[in-house]
Structures are given as structure tokens and as C-alpha cells.
Protein backbone atom coordinates (compact mmCIF):
# COMPACT_ATOMS: atom_id res chain seq x y z
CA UNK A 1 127.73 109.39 49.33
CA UNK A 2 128.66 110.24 52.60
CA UNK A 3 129.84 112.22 55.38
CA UNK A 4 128.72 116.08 54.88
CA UNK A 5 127.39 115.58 51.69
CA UNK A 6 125.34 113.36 52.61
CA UNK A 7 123.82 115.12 55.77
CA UNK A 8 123.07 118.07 53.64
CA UNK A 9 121.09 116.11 51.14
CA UNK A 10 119.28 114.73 54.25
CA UNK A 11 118.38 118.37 55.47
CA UNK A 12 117.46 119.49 51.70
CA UNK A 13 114.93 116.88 51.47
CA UNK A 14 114.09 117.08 54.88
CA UNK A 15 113.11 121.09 54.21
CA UNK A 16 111.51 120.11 50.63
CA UNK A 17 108.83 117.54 52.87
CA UNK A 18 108.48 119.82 55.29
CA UNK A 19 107.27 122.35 52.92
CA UNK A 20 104.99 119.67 50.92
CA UNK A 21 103.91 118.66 54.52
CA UNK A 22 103.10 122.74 55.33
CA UNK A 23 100.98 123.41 52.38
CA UNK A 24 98.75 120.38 52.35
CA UNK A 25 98.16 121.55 55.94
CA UNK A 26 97.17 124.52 54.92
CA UNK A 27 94.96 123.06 51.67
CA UNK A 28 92.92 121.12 54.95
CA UNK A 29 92.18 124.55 56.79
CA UNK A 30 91.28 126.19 53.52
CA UNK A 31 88.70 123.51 52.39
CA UNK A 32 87.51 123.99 55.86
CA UNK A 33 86.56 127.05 55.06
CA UNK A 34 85.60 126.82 51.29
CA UNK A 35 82.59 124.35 52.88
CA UNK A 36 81.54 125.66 56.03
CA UNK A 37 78.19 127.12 55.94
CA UNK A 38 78.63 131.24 55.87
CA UNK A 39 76.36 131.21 58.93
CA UNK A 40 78.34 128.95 61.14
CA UNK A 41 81.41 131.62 60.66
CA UNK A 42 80.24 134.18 63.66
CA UNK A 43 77.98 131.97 64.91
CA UNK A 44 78.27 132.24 68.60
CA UNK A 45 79.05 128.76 70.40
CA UNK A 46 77.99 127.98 73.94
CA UNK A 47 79.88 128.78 76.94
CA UNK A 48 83.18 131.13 76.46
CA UNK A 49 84.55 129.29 73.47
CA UNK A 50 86.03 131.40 70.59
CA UNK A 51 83.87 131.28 67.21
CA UNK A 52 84.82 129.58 63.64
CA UNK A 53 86.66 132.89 62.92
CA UNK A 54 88.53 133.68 65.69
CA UNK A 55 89.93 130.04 65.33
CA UNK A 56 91.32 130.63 62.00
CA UNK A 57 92.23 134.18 62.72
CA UNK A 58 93.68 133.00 65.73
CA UNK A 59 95.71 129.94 63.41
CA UNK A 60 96.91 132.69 60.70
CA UNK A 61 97.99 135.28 63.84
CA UNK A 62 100.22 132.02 65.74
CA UNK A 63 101.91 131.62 62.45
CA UNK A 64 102.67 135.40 61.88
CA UNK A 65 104.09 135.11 65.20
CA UNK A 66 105.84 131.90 65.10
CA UNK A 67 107.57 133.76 61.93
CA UNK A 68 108.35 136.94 63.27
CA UNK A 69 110.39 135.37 66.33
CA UNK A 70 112.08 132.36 64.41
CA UNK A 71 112.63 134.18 60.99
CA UNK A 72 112.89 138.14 61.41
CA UNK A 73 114.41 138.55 58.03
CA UNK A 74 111.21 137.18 56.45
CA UNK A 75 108.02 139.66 55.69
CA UNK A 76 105.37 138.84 57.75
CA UNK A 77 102.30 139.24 56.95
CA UNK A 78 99.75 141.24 58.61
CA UNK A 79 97.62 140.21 61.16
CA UNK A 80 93.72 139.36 60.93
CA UNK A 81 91.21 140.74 63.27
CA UNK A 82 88.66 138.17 64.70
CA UNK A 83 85.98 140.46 65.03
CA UNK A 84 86.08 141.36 61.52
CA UNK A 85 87.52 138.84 59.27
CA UNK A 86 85.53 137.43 56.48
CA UNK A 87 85.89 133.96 55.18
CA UNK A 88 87.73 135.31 52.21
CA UNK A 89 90.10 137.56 54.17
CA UNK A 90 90.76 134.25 56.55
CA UNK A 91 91.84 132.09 53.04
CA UNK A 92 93.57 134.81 52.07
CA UNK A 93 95.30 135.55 55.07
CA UNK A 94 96.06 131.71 55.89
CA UNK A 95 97.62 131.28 52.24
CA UNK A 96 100.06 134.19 52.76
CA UNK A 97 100.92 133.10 56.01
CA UNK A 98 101.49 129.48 55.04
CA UNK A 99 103.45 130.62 52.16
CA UNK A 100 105.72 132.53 55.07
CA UNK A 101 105.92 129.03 57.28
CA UNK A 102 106.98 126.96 54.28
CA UNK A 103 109.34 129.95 53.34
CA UNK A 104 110.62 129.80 57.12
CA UNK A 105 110.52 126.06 57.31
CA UNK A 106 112.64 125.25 54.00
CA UNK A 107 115.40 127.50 55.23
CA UNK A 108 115.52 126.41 58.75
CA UNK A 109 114.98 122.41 57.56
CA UNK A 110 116.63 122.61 54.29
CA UNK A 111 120.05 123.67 56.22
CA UNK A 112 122.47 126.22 55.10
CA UNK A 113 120.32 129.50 56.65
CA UNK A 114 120.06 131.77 59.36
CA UNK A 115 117.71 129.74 61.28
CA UNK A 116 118.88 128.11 64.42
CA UNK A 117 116.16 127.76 66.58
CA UNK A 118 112.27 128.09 66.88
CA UNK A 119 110.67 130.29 69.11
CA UNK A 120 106.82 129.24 68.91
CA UNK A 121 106.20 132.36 71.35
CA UNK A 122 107.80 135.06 73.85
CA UNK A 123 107.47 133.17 76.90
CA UNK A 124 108.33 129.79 75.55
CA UNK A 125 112.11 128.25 75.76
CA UNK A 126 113.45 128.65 71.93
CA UNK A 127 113.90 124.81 70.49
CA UNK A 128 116.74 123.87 67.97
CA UNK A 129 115.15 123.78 64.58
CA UNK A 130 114.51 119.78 63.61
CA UNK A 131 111.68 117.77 62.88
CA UNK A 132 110.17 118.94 66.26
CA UNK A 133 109.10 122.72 64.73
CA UNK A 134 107.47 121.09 62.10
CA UNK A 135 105.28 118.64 64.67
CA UNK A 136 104.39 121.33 66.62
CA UNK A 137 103.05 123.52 64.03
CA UNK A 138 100.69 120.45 62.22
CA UNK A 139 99.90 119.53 66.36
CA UNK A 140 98.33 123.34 66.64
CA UNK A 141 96.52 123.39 63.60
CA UNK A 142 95.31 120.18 63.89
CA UNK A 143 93.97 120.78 67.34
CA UNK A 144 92.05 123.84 65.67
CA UNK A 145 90.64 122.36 62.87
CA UNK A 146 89.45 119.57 65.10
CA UNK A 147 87.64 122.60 67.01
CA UNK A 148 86.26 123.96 64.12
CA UNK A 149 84.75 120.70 63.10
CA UNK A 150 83.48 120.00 66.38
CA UNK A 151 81.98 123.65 67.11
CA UNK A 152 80.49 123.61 63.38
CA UNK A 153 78.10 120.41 63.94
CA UNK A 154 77.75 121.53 67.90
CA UNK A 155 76.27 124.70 65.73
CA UNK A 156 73.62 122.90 63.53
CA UNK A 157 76.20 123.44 60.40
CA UNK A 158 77.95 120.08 59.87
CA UNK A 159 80.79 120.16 57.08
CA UNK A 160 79.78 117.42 54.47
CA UNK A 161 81.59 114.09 54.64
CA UNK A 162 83.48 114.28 52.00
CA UNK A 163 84.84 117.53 53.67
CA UNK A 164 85.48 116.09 56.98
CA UNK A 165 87.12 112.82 56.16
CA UNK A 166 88.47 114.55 53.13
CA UNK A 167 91.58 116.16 54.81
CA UNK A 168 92.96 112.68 55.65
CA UNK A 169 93.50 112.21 52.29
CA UNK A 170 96.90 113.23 52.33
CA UNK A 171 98.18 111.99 48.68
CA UNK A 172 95.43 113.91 47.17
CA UNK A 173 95.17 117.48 49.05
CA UNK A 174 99.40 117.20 48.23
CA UNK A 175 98.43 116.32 44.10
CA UNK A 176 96.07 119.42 44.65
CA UNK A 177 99.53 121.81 45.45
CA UNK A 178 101.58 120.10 43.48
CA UNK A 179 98.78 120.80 40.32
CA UNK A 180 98.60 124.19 41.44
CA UNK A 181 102.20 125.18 41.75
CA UNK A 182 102.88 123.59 38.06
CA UNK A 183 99.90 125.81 36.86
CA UNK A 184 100.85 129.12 38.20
């Protein structure tokens, strides 16, 4: 195979992994949550930092936005309030808005849509959709999660081990969507 074919079989899988990639992302924040101690969620940390919840309200409100600027056609979801979002409403939120990303990323990866570049936010220069949309969404939720972690033990509520070298386990938290897409 070559020639076009061949470049749109690149961009097909390309969109497929990035979607894989997306939701076991997502599965990392959500076991975040599923373990943190209820108390450490409004728990207020020292100085001007923003709590556990406005992190992840914060997370699920950058990907509404990253959606509604690269991917208008798409339904975004609505956004969460940090002052009152529960734990529940957060995984709940997070899962709808991941299920927009990897809806947004498999059309502008996978080739052939309306996508043509990614505007991560109003003020910033759009980028031409590539692997580089994909890095910078994992790079901001990443940096958040490490927050929550850090803010969580800071706060006297440690997440268990298993939790917090658990999301390097890539191969299983992707079993854990693949398991769940074949069951639903």
C-alpha cells in the first residue's frame, strides 16, 4: 500500500490511538476521584491554590472549551461549577466531556472531517491538528492530576499506593475501557 491510501490508514489509526490514549486519561482522573477521601474534596489548601474540585472542574471546563472552539458542530457539554460540584457530578461531568474530546479527537486525527486546527483557547494562536493537540491535552491533565496528588497528601488525605502509582499502568487502565466498551 501506498501513496494516499496509505496516509489515510496512517491518520485512521492515528485517530483510533488517540482516542484509546483519551479515555485511559480520563480512567486516571476518574480513579482519582473514586479514592480520594470525601473530605480532601473542599478541603481548603494553603496559600491561594485552587481546591481538589476546582481542579477537576477546572479540567472538565478546559475540555468543554477546547471543544467548543476546535469542534463547534459537536454538543458540548455543560459546564461544572467549582463551588458546587460534588465528586459524582465531577465523574460525571469528566466522562461526558472526555467522551466529547475522543469524539473531537477521532475526527480531527482520524482525517476526512471538518477539523483543521486546534484552538486550546481564545487568546491562543490556533495549531494544525496533529499529534501536537493530543500532547497538549494529556500535558494539562497530567499537570492537574499531579496537583491533585500533591495537594491531597499536603492535606493529610494521601491517595493509597495502589491509586497513585496505579495510573502508570497504562495496559491495564486501557483493558479497563476496552472491557467496558465491549460490555455496554
Amino acid at each position: 500500500m501506498s501513496g494516499p491510501a496509505k496516509g489515510m490508514r496512517s491518520q485512521t489509526q492515528l485517530g483510533q490511538a488517540a482516542v484509546r490514549i483519551f479515555a485511559a486519561n480520563d480512567r486516571m482522573n476518574q480513579l482519582l476521584i473514586e479514592h480520594l477521601d470525601p473530605a480532601a474534596w473542599k478541603a481548603k489548601p494553603p496559600g491561594k491554590a485552587r481546591t481538589i474540585a476546582a481542579i477537576f472542574t477546572h479540567m472538565h471546563n478546559a475540555r468543554t472549551k477546547w471543544v467548543r472552539l476546535t469542534a463547534p458542530h459537536l454538543r458540548v457539554p455543560p459546564q461544572l461549577n467549582r463551588a458546587h460540584c460534588t465528586p459524582q457530578q465531577a465523574r460525571a461531568g469528566l466522562a461526558e466531556s472526555a467522551a466529547c474530546c475522543a469524539e473531537m479527537l477521532a475526527e480531527a486525527l482520524g482525517g476526512g472531517g471538518r477539523i483543521e486546527t486546534f484552538l486550546r483557547d481564545g487568546w491562543a494562536q490556533p495549531w494544525p491538528v496533529g499529534p501536537e493537540m493530543l500532547c497538549y491535552m494529556l500535558a494539562h491533565e497530567a499537570h492537574h492530576r499531579g496537583q491533585v496528588c500533591m495537594l491531597a497528601h499536603q492535606l493529610g488525605f494521601p491517595l493509597p499506593i495502589r491509586v497513585s502509582s496505579g495510573i502508570w499502568n497504562w495496559e491495564k487502565l486501557q483493558a479497563i475501557q476496552a472491557s467496558r466498551k465491549t460490555n455496554s
